[in-house]
Protein backbone atom coordinates (compact mmCIF):
# COMPACT_ATOMS: atom_id res chain seq x y z
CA UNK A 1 -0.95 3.53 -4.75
CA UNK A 2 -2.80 1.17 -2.70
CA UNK A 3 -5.62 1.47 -0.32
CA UNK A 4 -5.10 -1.03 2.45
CA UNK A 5 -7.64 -2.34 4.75
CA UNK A 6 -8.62 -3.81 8.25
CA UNK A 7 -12.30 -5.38 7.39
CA UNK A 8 -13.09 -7.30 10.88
CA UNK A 9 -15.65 -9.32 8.33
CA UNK A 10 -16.30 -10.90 4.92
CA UNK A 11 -17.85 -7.80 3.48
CA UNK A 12 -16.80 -6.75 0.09
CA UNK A 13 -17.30 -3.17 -1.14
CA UNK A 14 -20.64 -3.21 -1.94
CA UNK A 15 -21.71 -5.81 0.76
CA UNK A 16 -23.61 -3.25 3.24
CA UNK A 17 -25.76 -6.52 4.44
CA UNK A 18 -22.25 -8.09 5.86
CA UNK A 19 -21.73 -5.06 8.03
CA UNK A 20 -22.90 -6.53 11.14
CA UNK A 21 -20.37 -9.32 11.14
CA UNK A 22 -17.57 -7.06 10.78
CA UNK A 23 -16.06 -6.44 14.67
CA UNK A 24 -16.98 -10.67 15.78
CA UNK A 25 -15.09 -12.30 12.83
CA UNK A 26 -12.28 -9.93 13.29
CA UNK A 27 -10.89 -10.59 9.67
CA UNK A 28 -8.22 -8.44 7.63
CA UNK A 29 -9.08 -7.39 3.75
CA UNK A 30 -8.06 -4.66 1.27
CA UNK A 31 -8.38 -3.40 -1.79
CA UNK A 32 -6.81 -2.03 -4.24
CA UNK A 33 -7.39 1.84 -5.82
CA UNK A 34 -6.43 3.97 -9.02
CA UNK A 35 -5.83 0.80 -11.33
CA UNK A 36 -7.83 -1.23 -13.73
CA UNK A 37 -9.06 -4.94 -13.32
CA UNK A 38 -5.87 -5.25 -15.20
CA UNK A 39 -4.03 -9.43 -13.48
CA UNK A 40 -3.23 -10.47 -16.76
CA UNK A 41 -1.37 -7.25 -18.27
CA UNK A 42 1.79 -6.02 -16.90
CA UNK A 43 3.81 -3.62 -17.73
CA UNK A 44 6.79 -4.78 -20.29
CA UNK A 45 9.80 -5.15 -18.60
CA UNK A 46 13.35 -4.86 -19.90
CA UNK A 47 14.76 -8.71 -20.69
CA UNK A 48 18.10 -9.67 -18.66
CA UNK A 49 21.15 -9.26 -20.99
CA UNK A 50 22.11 -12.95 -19.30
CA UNK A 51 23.77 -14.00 -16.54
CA UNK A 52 23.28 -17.28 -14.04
CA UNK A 53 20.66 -18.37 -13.43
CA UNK A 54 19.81 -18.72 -9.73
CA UNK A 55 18.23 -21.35 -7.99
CA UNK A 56 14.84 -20.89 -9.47
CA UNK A 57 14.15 -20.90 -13.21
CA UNK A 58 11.25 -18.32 -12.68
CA UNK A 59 10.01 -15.41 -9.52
CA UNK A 60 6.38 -14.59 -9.67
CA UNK A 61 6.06 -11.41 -8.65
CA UNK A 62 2.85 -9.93 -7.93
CA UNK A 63 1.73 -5.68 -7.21
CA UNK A 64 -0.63 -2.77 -7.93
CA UNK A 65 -0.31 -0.45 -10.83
CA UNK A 66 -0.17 2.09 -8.12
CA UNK A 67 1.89 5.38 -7.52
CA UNK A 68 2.74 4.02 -4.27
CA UNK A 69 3.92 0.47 -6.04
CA UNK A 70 5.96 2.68 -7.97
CA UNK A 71 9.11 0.78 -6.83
CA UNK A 72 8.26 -2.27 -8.86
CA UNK A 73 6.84 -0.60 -11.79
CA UNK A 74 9.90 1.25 -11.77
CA UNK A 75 12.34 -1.66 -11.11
CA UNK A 76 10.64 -3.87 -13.82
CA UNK A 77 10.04 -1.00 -16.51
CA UNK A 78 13.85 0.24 -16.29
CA UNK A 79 15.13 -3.78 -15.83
CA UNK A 80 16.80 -2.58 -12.30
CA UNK A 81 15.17 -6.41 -11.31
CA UNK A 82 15.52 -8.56 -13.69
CA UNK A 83 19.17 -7.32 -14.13
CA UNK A 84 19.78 -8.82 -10.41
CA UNK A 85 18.23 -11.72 -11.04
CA UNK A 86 20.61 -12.74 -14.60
CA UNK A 87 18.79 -15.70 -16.29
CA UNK A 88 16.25 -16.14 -13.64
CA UNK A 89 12.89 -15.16 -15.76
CA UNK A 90 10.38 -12.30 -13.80
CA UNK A 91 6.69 -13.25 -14.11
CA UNK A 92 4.57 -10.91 -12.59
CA UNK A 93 0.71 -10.45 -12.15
CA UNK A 94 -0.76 -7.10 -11.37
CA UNK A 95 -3.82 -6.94 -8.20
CA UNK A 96 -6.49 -4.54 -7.46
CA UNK A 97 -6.95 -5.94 -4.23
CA UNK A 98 -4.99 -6.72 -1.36
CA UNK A 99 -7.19 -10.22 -0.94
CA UNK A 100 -6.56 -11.38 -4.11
CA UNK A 101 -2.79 -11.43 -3.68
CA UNK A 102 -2.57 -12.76 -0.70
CA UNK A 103 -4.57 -15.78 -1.94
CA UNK A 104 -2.43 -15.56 -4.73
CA UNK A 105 0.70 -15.95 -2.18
CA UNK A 106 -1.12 -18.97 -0.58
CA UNK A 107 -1.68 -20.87 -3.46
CA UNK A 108 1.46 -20.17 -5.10
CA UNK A 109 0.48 -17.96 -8.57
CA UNK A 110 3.36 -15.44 -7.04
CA UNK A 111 5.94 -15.74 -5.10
CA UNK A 112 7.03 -12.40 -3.96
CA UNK A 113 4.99 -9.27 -4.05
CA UNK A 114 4.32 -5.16 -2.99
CA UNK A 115 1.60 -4.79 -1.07
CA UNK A 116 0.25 -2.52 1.98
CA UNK A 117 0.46 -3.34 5.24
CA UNK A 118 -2.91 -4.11 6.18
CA UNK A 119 -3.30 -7.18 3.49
CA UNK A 120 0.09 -8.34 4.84
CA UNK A 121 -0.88 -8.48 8.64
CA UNK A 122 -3.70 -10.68 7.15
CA UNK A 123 -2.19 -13.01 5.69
CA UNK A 124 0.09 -13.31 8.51
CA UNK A 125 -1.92 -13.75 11.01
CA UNK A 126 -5.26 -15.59 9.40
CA UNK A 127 -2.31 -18.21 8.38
CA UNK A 128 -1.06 -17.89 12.07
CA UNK A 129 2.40 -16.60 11.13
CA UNK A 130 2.88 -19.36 8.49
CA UNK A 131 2.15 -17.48 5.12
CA UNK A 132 4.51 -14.66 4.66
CA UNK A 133 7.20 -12.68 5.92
CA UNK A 134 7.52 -9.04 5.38
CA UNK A 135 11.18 -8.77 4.08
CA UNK A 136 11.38 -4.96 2.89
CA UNK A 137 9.98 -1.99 2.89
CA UNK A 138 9.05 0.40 -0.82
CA UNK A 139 7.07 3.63 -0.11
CA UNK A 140 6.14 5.79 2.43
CA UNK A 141 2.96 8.80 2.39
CA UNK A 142 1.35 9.41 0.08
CA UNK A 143 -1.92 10.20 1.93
CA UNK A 144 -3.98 13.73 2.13
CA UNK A 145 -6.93 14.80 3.58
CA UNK A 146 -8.70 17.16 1.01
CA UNK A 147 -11.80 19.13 1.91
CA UNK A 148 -14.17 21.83 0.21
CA UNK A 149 -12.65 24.90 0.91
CA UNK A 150 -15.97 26.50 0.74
CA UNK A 151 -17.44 24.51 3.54
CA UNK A 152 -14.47 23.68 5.20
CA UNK A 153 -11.23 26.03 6.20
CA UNK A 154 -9.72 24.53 9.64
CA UNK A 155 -10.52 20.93 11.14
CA UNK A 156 -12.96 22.18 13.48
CA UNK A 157 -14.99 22.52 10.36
CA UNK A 158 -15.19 19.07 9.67
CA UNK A 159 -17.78 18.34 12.47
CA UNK A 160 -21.28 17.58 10.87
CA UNK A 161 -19.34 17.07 7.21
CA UNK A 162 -19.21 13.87 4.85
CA UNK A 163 -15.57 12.87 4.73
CA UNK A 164 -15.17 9.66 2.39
CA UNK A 165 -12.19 6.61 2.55
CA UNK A 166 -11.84 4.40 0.16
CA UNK A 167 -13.47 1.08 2.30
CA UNK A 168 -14.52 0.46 5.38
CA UNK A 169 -11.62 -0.90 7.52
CA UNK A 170 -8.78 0.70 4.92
CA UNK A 171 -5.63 2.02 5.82
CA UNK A 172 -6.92 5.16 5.70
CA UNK A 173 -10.44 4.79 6.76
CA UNK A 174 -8.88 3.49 10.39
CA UNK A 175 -6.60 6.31 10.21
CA UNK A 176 -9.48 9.07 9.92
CA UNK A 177 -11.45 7.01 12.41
CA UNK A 178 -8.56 7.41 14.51
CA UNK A 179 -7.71 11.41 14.08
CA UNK A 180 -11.43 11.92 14.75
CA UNK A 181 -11.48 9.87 17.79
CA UNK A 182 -8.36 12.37 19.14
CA UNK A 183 -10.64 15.08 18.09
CA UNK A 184 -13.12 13.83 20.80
CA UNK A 185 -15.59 13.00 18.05
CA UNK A 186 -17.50 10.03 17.96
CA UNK A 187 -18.21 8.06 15.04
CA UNK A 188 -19.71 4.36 14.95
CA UNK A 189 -16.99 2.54 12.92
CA UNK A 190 -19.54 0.29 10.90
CA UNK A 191 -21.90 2.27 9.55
CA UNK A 192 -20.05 5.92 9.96
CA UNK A 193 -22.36 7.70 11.04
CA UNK A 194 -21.51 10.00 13.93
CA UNK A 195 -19.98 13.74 14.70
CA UNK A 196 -18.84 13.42 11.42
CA UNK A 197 -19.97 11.24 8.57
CA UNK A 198 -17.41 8.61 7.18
CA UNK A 199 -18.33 8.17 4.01
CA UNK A 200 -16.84 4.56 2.18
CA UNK A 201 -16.33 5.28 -1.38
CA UNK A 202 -13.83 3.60 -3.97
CA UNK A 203 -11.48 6.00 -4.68
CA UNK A 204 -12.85 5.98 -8.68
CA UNK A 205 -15.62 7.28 -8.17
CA UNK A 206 -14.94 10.20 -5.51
CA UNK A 207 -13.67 12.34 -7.27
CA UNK A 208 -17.37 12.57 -9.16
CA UNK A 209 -18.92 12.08 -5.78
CA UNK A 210 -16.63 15.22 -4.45
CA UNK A 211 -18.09 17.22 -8.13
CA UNK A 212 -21.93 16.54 -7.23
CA UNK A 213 -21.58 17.69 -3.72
CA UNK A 214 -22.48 14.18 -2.18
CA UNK A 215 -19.18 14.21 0.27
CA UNK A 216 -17.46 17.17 1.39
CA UNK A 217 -13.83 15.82 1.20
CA UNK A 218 -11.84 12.69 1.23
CA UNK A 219 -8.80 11.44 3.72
CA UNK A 220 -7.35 9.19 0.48
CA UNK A 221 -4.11 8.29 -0.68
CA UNK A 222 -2.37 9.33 -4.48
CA UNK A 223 -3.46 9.94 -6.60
CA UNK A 224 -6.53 10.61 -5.70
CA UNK A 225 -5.99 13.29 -2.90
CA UNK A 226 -4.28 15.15 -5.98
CA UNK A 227 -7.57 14.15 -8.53
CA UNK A 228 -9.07 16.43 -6.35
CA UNK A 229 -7.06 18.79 -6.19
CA UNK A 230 -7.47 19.89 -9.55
CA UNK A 231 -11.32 19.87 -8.83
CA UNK A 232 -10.97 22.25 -6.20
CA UNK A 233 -10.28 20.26 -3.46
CA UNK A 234 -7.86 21.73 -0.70
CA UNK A 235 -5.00 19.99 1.38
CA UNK A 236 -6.39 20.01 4.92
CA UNK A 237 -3.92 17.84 6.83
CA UNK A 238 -0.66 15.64 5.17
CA UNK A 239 -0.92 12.36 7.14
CA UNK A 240 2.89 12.41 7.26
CA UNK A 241 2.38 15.34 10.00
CA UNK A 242 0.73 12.97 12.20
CA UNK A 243 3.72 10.10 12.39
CA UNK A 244 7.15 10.33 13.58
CA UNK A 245 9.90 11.60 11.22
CA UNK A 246 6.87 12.15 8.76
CA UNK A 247 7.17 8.36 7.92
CA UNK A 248 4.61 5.68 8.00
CA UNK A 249 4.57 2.18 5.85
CA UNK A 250 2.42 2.65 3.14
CA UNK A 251 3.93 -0.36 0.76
CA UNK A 252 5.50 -3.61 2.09
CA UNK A 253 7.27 -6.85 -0.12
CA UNK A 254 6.20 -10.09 1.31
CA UNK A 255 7.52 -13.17 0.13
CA UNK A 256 5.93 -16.68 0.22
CA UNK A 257 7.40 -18.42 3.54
CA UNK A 258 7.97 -21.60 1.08
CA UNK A 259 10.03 -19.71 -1.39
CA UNK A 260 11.86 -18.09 0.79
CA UNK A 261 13.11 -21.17 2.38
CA UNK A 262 13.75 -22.91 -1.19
CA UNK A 263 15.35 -19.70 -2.87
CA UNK A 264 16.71 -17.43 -0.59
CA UNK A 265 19.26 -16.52 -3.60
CA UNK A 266 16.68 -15.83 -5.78
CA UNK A 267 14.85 -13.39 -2.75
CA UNK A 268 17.91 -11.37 -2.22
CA UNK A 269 18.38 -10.50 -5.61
CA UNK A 270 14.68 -9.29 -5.84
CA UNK A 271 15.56 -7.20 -2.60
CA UNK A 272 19.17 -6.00 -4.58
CA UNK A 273 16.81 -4.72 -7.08
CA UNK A 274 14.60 -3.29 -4.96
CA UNK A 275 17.33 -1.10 -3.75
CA UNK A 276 19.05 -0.40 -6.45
CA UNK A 277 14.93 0.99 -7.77
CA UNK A 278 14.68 3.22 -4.89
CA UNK A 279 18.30 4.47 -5.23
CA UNK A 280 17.34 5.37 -9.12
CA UNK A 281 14.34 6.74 -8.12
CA UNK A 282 15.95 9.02 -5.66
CA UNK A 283 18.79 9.79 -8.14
CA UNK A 284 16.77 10.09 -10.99
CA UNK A 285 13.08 11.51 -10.05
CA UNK A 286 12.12 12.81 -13.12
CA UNK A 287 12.96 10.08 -15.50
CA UNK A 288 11.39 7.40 -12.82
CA UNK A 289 8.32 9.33 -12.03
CA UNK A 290 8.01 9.35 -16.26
CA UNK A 291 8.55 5.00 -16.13
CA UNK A 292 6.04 4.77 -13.17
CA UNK A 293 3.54 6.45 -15.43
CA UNK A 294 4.26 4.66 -18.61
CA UNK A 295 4.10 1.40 -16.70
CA UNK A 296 0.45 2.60 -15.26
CA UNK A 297 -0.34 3.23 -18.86
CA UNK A 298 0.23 -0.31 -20.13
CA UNK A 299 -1.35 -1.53 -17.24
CA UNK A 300 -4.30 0.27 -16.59
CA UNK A 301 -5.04 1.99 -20.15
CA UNK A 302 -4.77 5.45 -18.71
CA UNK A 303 -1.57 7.46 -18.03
CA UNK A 304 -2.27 10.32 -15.36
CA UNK A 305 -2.24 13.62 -16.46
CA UNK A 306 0.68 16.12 -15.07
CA UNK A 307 -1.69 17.94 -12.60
CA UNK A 308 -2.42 14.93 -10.68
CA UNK A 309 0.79 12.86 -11.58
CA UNK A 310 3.46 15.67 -10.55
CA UNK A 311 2.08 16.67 -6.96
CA UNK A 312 1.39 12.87 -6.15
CA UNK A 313 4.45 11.80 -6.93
CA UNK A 314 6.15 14.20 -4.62
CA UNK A 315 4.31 13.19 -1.96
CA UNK A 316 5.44 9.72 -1.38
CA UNK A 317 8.18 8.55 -0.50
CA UNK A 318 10.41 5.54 -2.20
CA UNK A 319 12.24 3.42 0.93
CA UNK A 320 13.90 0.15 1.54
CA UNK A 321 12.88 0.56 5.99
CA UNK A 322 9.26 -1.14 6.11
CA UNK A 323 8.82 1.41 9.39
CA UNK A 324 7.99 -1.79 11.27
CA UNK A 325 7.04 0.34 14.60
CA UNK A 326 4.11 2.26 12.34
CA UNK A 327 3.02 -1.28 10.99
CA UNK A 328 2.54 -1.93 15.11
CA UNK A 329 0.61 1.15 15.17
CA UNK A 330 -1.57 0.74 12.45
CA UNK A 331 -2.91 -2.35 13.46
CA UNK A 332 -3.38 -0.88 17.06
CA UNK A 333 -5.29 2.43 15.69
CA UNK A 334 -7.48 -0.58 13.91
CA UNK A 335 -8.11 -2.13 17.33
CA UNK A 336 -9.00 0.95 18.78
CA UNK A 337 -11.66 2.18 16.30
CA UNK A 338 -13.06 -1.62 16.56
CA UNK A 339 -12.94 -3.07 14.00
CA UNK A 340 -9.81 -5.59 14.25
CA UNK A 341 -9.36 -7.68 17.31
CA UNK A 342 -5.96 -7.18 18.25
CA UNK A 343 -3.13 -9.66 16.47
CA UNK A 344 0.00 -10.79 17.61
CA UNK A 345 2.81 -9.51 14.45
CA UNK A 346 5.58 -11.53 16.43
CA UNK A 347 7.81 -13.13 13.72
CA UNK A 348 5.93 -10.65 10.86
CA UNK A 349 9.22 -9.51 9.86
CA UNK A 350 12.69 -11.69 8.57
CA UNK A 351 14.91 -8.81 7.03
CA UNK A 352 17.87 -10.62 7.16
CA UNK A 353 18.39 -10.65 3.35
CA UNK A 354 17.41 -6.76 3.50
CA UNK A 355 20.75 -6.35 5.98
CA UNK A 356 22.61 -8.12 3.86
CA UNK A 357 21.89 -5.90 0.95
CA UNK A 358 22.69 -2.92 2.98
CA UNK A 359 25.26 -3.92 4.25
CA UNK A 360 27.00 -4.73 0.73
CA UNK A 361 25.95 -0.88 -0.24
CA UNK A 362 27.31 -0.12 3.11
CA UNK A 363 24.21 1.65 4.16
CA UNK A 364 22.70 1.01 7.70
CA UNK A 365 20.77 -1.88 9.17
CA UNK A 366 16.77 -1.45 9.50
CA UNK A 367 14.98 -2.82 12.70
CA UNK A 368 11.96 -5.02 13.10
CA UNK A 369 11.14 -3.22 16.28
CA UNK A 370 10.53 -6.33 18.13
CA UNK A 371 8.40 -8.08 15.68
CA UNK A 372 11.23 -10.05 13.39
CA UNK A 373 11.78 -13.62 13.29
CA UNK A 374 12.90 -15.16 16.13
């Protein structure tokens, strides 16, 4: 799972002195949630049985040891990847943050990679469209809000309550910035203070912040809504309720504008794979959600346990549609709560090779709703 951010500033987690900077730089960060500082271990990866080699001796391929990356730890775990590509070799590098990969991108350590959608209209626009394109979608939900049912039973409750996100500017901290706005509540976006307090907290430590009483619930995504949970915590709102469908982009792949141009062959077959993932996923939940985990464990030192794995699982869900119109509406509830001046996402999107690999499974075309390559 990722936590994704819009950080109009500089400021890093623990930065509260770079708050004031935030809304006139007008810059994009995230971060990452629910792995370990963990770039140089990744999860092993079943070898390729053979095959051609493609036009590239090597992808780099970078992501979170995250529920909601569990396309890639699935794909690379079960070798549902690496079979696509035949001799082509898979390196990969695992992130915490959103930042880091992107730079990552830029300087070439990966080529492709999973990430959330905030980092990715970052890159793409601090690099004025030249960086990346977003060629796929992986995951959508995934994202609760979970209160004290003692002090809190309906949302009118929440007034005059500590609610944490993850970081100021995340994916989630726009989005409760934005329900509260709705709500008629007003809440300064840089400090959060207001109606109701918005409380930035990295998602390992909430759940012991949620224990001592210090915040009264948390609008965070898996699995730490479901950490909480099993503390006591209770499901408020789904965030799926609040989107069309139920669906919003929670995971993107981005490729390197470069490599794309250089190994379109090579891109493809990470998108075949990518498919194929989600299809085995779909097909196969239990024995996927069981690889997801096993992959976290090699990665991160820590499997989850089945109280928080099982429910967060369920909650997201594994698709090759990157919900382009919800990436347009993110960034927009990000401009609203002000902190992201607005950015133009024209040419964000090239899912040309995406179609293609539909269209071979004979499954329908996804849109770019306006923003794809011209």
């Amino acid at each position: 799972m990722t936590s994704h951010q819009f950080l109009p500033g500089r400021a890093r987690r623990t930065a509260v002195a770079a708050v004031a900077t935030l809304t006139a730089l007008g810059l994009l960060t995230a971060c990452g949630y629910g792995s370990a500082k963990s770039e140089d271990k990744a999860p092993a990866a079943a070898s390729s049985a053979g095959g051609a080699k493609l036009s590239a001796d090597t992808v780099k391929i970078g992501y979170f040891a995250n529920l909601t990356h569990g396309t890639p730890l699935v794909g690379l775990k079960e070798g549902l990847i690496q079979k696509e590509l035949g001799a082509t070799q898979i390196k990969t590098q695992i992130f915490n943050a959103g930042p880091a990969e992107i730079e990552a991108l830029n300087a070439g350590s990966i080529d492709i990679g999973w990430i959330g959608p905030s980092p990715a209209i970052n890159g793409f626009t601090k690099s004025n469209g030249e960086a990346l394109k977003i060629i796929g979608g992986s995951a959508s939900g995934g994202v609760r809000l979970v209160v004290n049912p003692d002090k809190i039973k309906s949302v009118d409750d929440l007034k005059g309550k500590k609610i944490a996100t993850p970081q100021i500017g995340n994916t989630q901290d726009v989005a409760l910035l934005s329900f509260l706005a709705g709500k008629g509540w007003k809440v300064d976006a840089n400090s959060g203070a207001g109606d109701v307090s918005v409380v930035r907290s990295d998602n390992k430590v909430t759940p012991d912040a949620y224990k001592s009483g210090s915040i009264d619930g948390a609008w965070v995504p898996e699995p730490t809504a479901s950490k909480l949970v099993t503390l006591g915590a209770k499901e408020l709102l789904n965030e799926k309720s609040l989107w069309p469908d139920n669906k919003f982009v929670i995971t993107n792949i981005i490729v390197s504008q470069k490599f794309l141009k250089e190994h379109p062959d090579v891109v493809e077959a990470v998108l075949r794979g990518s498919v194929n993932t989600n299809a085995f996923i779909k097909a196969n939940p239990a024995k996927a959600k069981e690889a997801a985990n096993a992959a976290i464990k090699e990665a991160a030192g820590n499997a989850l346990e089945p109280a928080v794995l099982d429910p967060a699982w369920a909650d997201i869900d594994f698709i090759d549609d990157p919900l382009a119109a919800t990436l347009q509406k993110e960034a927009d509830n990000a401009v609203t709560a002000g902190l992201l001046k607005k950015p133009s996402l024209n040419g964000i999107y090239d899912l040309t090779l995406l179609n293609k690999v539909l269209k071979a499974k004979s499954q329908a075309a996804v849109a770019d709703a306006g923003l794809g390559t011209k």
